[in-house]
N, C-alpha and C. Protein backbone atom coordinates (compact mmCIF):
# COMPACT_ATOMS: atom_id res chain seq x y z
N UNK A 1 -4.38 209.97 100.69
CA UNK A 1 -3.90 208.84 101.46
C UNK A 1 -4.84 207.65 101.30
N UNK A 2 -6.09 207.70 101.51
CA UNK A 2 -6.79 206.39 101.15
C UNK A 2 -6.95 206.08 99.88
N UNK A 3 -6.92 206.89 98.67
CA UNK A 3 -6.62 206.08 97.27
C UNK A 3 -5.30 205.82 97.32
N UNK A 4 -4.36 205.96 98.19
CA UNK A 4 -3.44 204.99 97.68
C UNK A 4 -3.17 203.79 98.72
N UNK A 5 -4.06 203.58 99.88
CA UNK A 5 -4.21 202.62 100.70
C UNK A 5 -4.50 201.28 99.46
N UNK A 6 -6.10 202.21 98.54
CA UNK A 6 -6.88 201.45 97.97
C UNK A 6 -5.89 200.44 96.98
N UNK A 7 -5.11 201.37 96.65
CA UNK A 7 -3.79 200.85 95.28
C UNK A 7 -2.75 199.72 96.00
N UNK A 8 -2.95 199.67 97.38
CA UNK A 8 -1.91 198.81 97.95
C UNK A 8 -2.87 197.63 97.78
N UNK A 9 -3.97 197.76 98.58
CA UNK A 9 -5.08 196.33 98.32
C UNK A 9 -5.38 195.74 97.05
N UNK A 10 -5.26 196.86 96.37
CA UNK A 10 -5.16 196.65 94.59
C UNK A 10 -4.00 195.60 94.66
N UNK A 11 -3.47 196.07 94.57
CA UNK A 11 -2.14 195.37 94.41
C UNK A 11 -1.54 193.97 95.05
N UNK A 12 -2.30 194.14 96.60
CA UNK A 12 -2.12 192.33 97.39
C UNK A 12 -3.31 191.53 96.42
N UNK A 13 -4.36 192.08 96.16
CA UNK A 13 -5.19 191.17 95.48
C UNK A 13 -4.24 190.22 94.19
N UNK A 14 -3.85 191.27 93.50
CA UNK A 14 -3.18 190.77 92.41
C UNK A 14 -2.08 189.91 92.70
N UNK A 15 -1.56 190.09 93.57
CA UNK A 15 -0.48 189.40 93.77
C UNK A 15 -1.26 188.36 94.39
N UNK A 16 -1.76 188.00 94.94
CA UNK A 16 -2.40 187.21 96.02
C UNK A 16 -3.21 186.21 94.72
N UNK A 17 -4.35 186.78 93.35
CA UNK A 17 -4.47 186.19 92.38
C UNK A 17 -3.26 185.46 91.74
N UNK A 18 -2.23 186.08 91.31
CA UNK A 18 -1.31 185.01 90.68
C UNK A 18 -0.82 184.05 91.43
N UNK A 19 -0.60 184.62 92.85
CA UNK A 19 0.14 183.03 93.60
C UNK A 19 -1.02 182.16 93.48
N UNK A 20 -2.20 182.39 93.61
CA UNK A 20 -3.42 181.34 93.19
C UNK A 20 -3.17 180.66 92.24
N UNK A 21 -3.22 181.36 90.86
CA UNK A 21 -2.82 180.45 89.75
C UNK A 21 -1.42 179.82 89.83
N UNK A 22 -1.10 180.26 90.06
CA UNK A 22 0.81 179.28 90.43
C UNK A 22 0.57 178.40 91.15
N UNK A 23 -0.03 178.29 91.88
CA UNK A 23 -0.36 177.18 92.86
C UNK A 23 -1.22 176.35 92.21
N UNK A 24 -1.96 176.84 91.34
CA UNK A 24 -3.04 175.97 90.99
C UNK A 24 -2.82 174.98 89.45
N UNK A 25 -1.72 176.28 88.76
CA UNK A 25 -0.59 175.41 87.77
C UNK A 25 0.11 174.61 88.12
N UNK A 26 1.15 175.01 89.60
CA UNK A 26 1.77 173.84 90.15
C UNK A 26 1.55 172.95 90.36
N UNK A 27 0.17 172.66 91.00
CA UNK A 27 -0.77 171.31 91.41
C UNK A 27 -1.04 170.73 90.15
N UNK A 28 -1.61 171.29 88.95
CA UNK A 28 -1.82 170.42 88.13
C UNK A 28 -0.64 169.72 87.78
N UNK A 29 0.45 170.54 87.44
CA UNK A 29 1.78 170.06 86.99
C UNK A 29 2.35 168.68 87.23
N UNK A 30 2.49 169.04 88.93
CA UNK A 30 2.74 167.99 89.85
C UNK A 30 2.25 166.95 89.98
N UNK A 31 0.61 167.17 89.49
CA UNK A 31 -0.07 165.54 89.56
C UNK A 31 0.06 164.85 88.37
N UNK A 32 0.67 165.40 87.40
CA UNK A 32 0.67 164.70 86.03
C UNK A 32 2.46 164.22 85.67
N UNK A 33 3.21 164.55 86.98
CA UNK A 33 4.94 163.82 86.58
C UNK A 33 5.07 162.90 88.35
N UNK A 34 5.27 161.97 87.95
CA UNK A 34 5.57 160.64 89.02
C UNK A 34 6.71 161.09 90.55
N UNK A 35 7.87 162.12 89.28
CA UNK A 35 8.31 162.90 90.78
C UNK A 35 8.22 163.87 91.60
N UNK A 36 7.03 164.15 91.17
CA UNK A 36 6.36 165.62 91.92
C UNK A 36 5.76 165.18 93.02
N UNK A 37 5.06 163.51 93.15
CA UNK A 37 4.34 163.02 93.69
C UNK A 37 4.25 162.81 95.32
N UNK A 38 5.46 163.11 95.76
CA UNK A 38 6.06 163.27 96.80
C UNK A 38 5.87 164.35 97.27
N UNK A 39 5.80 165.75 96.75
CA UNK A 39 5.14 166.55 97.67
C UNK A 39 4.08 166.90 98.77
N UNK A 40 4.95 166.77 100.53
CA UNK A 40 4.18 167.05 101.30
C UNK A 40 3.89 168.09 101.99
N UNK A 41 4.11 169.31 101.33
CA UNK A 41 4.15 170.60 102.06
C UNK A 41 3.69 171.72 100.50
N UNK A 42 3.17 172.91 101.14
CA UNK A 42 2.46 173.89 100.38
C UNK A 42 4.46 174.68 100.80
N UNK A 43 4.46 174.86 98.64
CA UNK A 43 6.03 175.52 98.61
C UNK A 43 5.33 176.92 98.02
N UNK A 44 5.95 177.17 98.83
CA UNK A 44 5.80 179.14 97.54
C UNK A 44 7.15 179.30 97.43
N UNK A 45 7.30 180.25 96.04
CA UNK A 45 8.52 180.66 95.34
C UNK A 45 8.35 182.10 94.76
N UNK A 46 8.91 182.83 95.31
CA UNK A 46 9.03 184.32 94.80
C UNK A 46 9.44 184.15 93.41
N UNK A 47 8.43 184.99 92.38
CA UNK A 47 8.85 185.12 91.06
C UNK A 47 9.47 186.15 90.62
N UNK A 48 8.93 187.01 91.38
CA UNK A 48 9.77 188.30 90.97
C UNK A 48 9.65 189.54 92.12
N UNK A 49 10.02 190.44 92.32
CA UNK A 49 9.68 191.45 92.98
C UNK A 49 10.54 192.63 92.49
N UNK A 50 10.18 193.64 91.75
CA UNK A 50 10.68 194.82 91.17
C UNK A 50 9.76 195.87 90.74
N UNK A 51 10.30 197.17 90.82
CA UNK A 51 9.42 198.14 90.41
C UNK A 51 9.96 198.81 89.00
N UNK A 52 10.08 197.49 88.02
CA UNK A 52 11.09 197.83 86.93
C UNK A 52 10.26 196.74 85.70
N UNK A 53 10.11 197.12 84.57
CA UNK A 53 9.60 196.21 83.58
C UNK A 53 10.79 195.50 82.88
N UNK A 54 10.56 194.39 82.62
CA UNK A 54 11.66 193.86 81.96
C UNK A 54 12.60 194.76 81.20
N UNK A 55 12.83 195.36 80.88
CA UNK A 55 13.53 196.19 80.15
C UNK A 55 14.46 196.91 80.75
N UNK A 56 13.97 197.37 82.06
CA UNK A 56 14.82 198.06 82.90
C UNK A 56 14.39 199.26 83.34
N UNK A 57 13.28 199.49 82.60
CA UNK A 57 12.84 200.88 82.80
C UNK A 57 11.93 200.95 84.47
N UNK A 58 11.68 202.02 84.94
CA UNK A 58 11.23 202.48 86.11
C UNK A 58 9.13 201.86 85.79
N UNK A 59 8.79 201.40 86.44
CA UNK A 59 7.61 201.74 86.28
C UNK A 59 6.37 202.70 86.52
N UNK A 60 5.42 203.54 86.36
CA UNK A 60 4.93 204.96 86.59
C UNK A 60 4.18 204.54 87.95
N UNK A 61 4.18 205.32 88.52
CA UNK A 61 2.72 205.57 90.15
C UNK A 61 1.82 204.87 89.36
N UNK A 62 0.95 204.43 90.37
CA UNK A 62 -0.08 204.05 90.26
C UNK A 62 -1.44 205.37 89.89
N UNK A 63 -2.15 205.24 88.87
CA UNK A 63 -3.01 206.28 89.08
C UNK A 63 -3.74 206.58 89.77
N UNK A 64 -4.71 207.66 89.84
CA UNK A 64 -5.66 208.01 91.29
C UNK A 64 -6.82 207.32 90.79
N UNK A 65 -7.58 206.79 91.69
CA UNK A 65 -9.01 206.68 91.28
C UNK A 65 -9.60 204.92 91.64
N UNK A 66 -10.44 204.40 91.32
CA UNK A 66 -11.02 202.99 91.59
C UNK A 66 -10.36 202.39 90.55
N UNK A 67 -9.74 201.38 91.42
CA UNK A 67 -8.76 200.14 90.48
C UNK A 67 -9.93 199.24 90.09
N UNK A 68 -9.51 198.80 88.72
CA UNK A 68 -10.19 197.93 88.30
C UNK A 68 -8.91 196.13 87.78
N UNK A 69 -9.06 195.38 88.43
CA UNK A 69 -8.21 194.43 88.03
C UNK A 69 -8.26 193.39 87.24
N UNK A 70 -7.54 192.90 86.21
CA UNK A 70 -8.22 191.94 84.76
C UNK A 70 -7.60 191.04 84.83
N UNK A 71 -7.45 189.93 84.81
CA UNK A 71 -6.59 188.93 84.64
C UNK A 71 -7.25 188.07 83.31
N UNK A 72 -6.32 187.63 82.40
CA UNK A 72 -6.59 187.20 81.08
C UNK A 72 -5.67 185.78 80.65
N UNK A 73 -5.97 184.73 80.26
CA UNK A 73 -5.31 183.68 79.66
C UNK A 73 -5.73 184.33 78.23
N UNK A 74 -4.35 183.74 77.51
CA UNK A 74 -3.86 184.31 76.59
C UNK A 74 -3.10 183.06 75.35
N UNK A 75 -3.69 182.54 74.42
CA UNK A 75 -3.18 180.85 74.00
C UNK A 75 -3.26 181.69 72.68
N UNK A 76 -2.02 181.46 72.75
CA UNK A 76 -0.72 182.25 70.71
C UNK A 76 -0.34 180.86 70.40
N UNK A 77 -1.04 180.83 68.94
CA UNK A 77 -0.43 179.81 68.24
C UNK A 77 0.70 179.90 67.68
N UNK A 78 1.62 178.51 67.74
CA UNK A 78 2.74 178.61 67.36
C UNK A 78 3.21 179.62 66.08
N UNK A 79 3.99 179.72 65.58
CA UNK A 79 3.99 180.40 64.61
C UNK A 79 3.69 182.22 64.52
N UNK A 80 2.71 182.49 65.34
CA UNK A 80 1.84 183.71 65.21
C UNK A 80 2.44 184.81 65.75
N UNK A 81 1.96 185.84 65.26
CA UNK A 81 2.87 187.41 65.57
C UNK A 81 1.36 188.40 65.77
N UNK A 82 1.78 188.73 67.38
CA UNK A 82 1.06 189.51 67.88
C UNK A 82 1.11 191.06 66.92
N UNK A 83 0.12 191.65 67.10
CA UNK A 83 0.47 193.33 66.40
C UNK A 83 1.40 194.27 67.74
N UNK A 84 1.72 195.42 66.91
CA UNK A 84 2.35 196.26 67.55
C UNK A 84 1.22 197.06 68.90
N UNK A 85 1.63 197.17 70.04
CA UNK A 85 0.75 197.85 70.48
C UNK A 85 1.79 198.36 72.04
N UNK A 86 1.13 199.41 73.16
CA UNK A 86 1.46 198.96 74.39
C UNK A 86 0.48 199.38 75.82
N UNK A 87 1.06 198.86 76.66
CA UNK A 87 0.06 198.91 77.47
C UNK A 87 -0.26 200.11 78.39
N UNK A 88 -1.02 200.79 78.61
CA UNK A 88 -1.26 201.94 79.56
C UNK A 88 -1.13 202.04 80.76
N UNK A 89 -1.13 200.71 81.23
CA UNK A 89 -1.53 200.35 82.67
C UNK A 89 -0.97 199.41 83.11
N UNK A 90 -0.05 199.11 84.56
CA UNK A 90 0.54 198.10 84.78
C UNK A 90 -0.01 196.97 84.63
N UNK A 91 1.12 195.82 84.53
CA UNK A 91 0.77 194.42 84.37
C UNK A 91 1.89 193.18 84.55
N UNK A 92 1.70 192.08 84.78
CA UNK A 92 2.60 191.41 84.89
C UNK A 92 2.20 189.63 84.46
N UNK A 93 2.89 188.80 84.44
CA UNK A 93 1.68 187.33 83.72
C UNK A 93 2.84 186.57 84.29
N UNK A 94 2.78 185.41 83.77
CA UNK A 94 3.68 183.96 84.14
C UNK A 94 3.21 183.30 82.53
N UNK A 95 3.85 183.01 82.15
CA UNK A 95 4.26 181.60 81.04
C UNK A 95 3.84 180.26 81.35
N UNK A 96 2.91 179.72 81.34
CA UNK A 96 2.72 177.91 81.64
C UNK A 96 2.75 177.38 80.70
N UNK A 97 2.94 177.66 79.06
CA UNK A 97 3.70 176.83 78.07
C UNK A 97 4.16 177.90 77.11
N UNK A 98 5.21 176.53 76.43
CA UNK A 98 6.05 177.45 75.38
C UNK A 98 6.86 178.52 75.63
N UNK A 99 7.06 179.16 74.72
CA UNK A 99 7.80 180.23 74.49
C UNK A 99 7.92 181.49 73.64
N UNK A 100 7.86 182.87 74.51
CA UNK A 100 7.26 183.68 73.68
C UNK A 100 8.20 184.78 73.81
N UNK A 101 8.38 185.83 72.90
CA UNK A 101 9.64 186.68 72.25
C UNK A 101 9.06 187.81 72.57
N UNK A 102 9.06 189.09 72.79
CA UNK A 102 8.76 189.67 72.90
C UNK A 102 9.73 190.74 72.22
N UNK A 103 9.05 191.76 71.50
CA UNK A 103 10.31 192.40 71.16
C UNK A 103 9.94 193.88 70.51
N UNK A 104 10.78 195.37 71.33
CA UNK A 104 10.18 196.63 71.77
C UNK A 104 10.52 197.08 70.05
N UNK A 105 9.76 198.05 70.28
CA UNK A 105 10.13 199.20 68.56
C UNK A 105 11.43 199.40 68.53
N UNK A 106 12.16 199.47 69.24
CA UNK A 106 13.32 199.93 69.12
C UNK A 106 14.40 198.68 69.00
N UNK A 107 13.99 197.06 69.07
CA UNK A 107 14.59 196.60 68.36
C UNK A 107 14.94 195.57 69.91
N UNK A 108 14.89 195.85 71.25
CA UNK A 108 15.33 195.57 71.83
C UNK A 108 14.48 194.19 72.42
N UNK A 109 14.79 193.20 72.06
CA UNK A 109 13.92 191.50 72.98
C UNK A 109 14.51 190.64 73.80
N UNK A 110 13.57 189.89 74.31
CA UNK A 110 13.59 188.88 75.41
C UNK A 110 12.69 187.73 75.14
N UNK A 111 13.02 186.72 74.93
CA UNK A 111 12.50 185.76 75.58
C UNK A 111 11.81 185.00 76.54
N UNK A 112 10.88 184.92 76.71
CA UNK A 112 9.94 184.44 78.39
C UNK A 112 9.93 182.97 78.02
N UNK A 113 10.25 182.30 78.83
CA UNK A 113 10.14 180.40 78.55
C UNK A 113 9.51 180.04 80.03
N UNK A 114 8.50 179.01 79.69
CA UNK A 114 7.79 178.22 80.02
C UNK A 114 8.48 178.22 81.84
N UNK A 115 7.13 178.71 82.43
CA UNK A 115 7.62 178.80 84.07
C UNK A 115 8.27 180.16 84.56
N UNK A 116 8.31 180.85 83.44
CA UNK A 116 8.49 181.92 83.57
C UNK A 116 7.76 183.66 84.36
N UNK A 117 8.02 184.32 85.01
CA UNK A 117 7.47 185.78 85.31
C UNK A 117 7.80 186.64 84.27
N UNK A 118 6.92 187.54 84.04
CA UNK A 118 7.49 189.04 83.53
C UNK A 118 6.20 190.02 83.77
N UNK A 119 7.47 191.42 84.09
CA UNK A 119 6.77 192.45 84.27
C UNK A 119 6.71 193.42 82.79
N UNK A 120 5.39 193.47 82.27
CA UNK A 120 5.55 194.25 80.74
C UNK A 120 5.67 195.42 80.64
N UNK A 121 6.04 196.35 79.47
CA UNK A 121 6.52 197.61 79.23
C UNK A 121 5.25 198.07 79.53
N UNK A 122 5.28 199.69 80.13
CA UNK A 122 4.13 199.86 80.52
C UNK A 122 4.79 201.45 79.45
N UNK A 123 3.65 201.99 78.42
CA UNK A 123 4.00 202.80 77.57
C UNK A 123 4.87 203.02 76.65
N UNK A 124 5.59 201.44 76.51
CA UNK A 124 6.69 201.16 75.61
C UNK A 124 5.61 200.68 74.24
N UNK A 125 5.97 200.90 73.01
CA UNK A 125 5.69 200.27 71.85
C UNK A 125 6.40 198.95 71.85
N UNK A 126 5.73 197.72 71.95
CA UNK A 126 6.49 196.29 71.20
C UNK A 126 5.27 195.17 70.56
N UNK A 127 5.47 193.98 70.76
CA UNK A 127 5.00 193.44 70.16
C UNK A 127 5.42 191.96 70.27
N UNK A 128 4.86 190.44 70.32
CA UNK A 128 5.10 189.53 70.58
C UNK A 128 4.99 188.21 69.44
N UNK A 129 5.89 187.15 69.67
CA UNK A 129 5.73 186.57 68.42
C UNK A 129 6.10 184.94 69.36
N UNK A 130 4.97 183.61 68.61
CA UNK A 130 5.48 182.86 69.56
C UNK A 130 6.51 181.82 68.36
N UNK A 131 7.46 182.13 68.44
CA UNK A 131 8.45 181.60 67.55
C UNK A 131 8.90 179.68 67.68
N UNK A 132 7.97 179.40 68.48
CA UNK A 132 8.64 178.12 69.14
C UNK A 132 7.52 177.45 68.01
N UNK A 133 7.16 175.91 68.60
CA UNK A 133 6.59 174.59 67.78
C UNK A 133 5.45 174.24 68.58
N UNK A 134 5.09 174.81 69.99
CA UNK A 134 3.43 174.66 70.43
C UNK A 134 2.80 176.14 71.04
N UNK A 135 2.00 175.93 70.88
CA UNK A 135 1.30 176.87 71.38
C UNK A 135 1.34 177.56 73.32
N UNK A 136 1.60 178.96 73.25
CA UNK A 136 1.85 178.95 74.24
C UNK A 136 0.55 179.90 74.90
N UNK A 137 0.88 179.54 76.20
CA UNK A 137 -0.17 179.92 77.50
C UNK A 137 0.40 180.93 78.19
N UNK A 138 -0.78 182.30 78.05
CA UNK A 138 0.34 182.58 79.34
C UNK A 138 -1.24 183.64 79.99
N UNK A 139 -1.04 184.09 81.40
CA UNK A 139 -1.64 184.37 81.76
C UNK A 139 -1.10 185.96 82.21
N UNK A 140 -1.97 186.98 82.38
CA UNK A 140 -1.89 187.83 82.43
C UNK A 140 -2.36 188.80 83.36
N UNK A 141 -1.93 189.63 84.17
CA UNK A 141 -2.50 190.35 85.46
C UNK A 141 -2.52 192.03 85.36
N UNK A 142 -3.82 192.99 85.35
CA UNK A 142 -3.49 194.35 84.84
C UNK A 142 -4.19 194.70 85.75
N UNK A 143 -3.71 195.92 86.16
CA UNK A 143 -3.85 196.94 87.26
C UNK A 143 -4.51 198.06 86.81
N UNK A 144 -5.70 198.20 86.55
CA UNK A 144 -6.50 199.19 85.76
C UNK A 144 -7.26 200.26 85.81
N UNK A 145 -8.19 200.57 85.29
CA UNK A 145 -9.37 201.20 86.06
C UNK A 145 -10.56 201.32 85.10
N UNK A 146 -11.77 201.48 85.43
CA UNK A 146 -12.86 201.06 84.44
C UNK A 146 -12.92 201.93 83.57
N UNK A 147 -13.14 201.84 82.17
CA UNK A 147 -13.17 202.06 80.69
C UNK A 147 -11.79 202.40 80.41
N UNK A 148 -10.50 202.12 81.25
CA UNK A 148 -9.23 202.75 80.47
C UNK A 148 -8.71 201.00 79.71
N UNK A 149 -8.25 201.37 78.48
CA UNK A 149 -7.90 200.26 77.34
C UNK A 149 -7.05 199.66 78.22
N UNK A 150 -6.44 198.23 77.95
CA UNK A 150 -5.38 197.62 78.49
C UNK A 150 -4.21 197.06 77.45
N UNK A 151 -4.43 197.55 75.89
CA UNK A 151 -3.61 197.73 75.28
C UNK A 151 -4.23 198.41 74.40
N UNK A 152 -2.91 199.42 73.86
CA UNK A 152 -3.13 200.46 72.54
C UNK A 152 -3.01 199.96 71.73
N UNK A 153 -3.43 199.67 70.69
CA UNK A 153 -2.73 199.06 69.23
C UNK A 153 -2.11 199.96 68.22
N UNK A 154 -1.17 199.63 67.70
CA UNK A 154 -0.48 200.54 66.27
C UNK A 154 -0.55 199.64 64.87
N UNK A 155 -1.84 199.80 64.62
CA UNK A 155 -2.39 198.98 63.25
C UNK A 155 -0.90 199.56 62.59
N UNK A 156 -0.48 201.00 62.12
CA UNK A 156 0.01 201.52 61.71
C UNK A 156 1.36 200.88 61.28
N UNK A 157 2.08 200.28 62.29
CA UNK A 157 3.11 199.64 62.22
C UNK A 157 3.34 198.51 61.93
N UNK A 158 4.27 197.90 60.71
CA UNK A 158 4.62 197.05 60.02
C UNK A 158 4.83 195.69 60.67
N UNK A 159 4.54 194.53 60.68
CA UNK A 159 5.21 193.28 61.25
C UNK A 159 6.25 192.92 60.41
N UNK A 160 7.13 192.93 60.55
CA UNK A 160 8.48 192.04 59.59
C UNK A 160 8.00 191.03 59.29
């Protein structure tokens, strides 16, 4: 019962970290377009809430033990194709530029555009490519624990 108290606090942190950065993307956003300028009130906006990765699939329990939490900015140049890999451990990010593809071994993709949430495959094989004309940003939130990887890689597997 108290490691999984610990996994709930795990978990407001993280959530509690990204509305930080959303807020703190928003603000920049807002001060740099003339009609944002008018904002007089602190807005929050639910991005997502599911216990499902984009894909549809279920996501696993949380594991036992001391959470360790990572958050990562992440800047893919246009053009560029991530390797095959996937992740062990939950995670979830937001998009603050561009546009990025994402797309599983089995053939199946999505699109994330700019302002965007997603929750990633957690033990799925895929792989990301930013197919658009700038470079995109995106930030990233993992639910971990100390020395476990936060992505596998499959050198092994081919990029088209």
């Amino acid at each position: 019962m108290k490691q999984s108290k610990l996994w709930v606090k795990a978990a407001t942190l993280m959530i509690c970290g990204a509305t930080a950065v959303c807020f703190s993307l928003t603000s920049c956003k807002q001060a740099n377009t003339q009609e944002d300028n008018s904002l007089q009130e602190v807005r929050s906006t639910e991005m997502f809430r599911t216990s499902q990765s984009w894909d549809g699939v279920e996501l696993p329990d949380y594991p036992q033990g001391k959470p360790e939490l990572v958050a990562i900015k992440y800047e893919i140049p246009a053009g560029k194709k991530l390797g095959w890999h996937h992740h062990p451990v939950l995670n979830y990010g937001i998009l603050v530029q561009g546009d990025l593809t994402i797309i599983a071994e089995d053939g199946t993709e999505m699109t994330l555009h700019e302002g965007e949430a997603i929750v990633e495959m957690v033990g799925t094989v895929h792989h990301g490519e930013n197919r658009g004309t700038k470079p995109v940003v995106l930030y990233m939130f993992y639910s971990s624990q100390k020395d476990l990887p936060l992505s596998v890689h499959h050198d092994d597997i081919p990029l088209e």
